[in-house]
C-alpha atoms as a PDB file:
ATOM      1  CA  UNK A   1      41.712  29.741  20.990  1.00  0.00           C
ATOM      2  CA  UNK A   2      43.251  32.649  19.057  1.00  0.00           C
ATOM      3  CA  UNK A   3      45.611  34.713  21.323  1.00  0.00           C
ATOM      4  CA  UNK A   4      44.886  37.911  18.562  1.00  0.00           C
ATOM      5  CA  UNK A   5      41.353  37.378  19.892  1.00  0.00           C
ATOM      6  CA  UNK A   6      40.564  40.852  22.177  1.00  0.00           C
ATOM      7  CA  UNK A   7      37.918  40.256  24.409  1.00  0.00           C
ATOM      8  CA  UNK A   8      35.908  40.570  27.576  1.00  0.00           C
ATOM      9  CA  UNK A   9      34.113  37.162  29.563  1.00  0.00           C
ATOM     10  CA  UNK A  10      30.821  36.466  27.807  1.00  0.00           C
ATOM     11  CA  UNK A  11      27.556  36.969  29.608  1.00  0.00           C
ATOM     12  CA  UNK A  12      25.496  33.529  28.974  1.00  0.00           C
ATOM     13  CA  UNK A  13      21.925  34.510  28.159  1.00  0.00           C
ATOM     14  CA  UNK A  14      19.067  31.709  28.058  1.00  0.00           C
ATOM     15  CA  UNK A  15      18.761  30.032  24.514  1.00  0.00           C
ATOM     16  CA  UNK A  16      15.459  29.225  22.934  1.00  0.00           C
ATOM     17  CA  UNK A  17      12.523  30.869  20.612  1.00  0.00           C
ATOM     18  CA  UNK A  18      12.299  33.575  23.347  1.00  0.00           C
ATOM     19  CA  UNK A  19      14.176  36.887  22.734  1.00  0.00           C
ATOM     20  CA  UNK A  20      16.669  37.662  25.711  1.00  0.00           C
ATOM     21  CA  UNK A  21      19.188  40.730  26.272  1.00  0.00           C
ATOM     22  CA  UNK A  22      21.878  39.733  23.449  1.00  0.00           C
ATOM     23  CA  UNK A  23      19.191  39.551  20.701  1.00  0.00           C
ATOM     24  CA  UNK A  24      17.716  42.619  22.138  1.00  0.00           C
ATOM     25  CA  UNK A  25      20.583  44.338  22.027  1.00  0.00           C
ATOM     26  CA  UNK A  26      21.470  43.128  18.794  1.00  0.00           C
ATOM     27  CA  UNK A  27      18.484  44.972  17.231  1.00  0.00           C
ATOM     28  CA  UNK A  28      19.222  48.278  18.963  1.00  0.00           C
ATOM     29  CA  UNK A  29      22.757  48.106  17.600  1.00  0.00           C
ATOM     30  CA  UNK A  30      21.016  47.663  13.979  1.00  0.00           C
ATOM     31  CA  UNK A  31      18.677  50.306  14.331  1.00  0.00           C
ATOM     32  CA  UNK A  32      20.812  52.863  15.761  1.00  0.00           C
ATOM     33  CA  UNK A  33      23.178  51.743  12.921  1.00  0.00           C
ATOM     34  CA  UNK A  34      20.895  52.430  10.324  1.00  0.00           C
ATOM     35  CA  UNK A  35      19.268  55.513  11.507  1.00  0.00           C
ATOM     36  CA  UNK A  36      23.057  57.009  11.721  1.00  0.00           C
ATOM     37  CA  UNK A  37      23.327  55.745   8.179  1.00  0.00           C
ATOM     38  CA  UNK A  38      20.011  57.703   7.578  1.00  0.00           C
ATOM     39  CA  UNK A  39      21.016  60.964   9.363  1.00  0.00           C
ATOM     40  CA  UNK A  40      24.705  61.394   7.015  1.00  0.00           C
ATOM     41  CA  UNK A  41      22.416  60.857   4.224  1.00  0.00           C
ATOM     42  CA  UNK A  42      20.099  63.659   5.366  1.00  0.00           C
ATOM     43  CA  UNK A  43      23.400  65.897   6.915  1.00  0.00           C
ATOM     44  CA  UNK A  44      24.332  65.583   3.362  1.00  0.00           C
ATOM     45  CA  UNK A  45      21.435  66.935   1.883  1.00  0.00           C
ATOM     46  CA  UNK A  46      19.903  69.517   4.083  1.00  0.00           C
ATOM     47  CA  UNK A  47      19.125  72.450   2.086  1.00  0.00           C
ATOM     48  CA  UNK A  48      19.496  74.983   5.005  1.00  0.00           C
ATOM     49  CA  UNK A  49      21.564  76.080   7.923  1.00  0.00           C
ATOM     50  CA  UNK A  50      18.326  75.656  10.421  1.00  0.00           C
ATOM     51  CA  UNK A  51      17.492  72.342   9.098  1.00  0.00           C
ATOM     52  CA  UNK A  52      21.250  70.664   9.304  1.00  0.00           C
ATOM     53  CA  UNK A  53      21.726  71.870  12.569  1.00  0.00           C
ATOM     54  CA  UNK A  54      18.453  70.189  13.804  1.00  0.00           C
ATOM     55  CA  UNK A  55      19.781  66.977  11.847  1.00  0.00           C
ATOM     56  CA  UNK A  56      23.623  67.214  13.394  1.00  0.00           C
ATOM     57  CA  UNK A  57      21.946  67.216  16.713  1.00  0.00           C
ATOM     58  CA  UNK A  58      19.756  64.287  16.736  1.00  0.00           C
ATOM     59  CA  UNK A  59      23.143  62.490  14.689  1.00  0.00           C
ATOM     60  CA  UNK A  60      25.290  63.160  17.291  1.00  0.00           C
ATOM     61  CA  UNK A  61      23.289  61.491  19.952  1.00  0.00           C
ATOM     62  CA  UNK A  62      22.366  59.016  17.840  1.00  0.00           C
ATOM     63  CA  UNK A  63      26.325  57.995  17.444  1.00  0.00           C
ATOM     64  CA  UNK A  64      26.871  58.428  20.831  1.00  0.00           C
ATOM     65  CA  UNK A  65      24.286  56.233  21.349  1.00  0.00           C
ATOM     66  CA  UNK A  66      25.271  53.455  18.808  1.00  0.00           C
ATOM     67  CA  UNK A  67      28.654  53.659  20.273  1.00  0.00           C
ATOM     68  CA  UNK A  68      27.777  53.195  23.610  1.00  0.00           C
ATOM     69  CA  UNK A  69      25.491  49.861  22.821  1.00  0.00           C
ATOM     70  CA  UNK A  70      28.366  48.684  21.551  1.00  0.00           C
ATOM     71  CA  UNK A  71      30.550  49.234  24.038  1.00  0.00           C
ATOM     72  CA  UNK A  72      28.025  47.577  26.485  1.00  0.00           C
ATOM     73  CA  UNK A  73      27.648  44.592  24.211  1.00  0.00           C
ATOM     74  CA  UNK A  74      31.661  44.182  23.932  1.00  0.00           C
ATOM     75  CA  UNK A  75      31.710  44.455  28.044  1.00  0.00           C
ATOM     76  CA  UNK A  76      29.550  41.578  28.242  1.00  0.00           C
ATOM     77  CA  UNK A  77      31.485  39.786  25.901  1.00  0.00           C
ATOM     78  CA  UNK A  78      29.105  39.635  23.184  1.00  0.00           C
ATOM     79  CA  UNK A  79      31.583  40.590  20.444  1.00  0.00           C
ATOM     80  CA  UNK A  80      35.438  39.567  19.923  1.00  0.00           C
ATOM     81  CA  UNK A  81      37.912  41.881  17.951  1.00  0.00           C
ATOM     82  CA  UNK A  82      40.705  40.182  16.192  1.00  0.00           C
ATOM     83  CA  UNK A  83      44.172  41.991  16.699  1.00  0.00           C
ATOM     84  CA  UNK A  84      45.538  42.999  13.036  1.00  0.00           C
ATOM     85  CA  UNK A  85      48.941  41.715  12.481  1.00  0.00           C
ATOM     86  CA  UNK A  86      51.473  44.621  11.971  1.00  0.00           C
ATOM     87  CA  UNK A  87      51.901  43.730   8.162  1.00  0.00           C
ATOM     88  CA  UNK A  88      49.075  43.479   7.162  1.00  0.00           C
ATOM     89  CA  UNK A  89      47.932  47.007   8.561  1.00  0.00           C
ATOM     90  CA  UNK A  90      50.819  48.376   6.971  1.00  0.00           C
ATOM     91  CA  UNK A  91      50.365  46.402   3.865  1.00  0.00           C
ATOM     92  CA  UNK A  92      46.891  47.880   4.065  1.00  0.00           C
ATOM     93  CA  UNK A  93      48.195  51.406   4.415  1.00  0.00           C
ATOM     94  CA  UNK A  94      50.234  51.084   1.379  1.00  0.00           C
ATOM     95  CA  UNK A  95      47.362  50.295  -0.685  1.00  0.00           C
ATOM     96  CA  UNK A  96      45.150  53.367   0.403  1.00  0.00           C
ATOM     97  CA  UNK A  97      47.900  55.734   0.049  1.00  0.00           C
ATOM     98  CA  UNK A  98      48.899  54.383  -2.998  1.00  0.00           C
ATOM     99  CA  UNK A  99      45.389  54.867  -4.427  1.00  0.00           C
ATOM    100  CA  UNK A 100      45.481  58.205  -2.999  1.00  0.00           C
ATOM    101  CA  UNK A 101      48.447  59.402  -4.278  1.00  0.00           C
ATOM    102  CA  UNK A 102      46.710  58.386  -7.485  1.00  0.00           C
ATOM    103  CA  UNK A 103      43.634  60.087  -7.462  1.00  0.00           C
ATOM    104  CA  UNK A 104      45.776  63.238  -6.561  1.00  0.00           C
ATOM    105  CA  UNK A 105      48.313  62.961  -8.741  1.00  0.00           C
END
């Protein structure tokens, strides 16, 4: 077991052809994924005030909404995180800022 591993107690769900509440979930997550994909594309785009604010609405529930699947999922154990180790987030770091600096410079 990796002690960097963050995560919650798994909720079993039956295995077999039939779809239970993991794969289920699982789709949501894609579909909300993609349709917040789909709705920065369109924020990006809209050619008037009216039309972007109609857009930023239905994105911002959509998010919420993506967010809070996964955050279900994550309760039920369904997903693990792995803990970065300090150096390489701040070897990480260096590299963006260094590519920043360059792009600015």
């Amino acid at each position: 077991m990796n002690n960097n591993q963050i995560k919650n107690p798994k909720t079993e769900v039956p295995t077999g052809p039939n779809l239970n509440d993991k794969d289920y979930m699982n789709s949501l997550l894609s579909c909300l994924k993609e349709m917040v994909k789909n709705y920065t594309v369109a924020l990006t785009e809209a050619s008037n005030e009216n039309l972007y604010n109609e857009f930023k609405d239905m994105y911002d529930k959509y998010i919420n909404l993506q967010r809070e699947t996964y955050e279900l999922m994550f309760r039920k154990g369904w997903y693990v995180l792995e803990e970065a180790e300090a150096k390489k987030i701040s070897s990480k770091y260096n590299t963006l800022n260094q590519e920043f600096t360059d792009l600015n410079g």
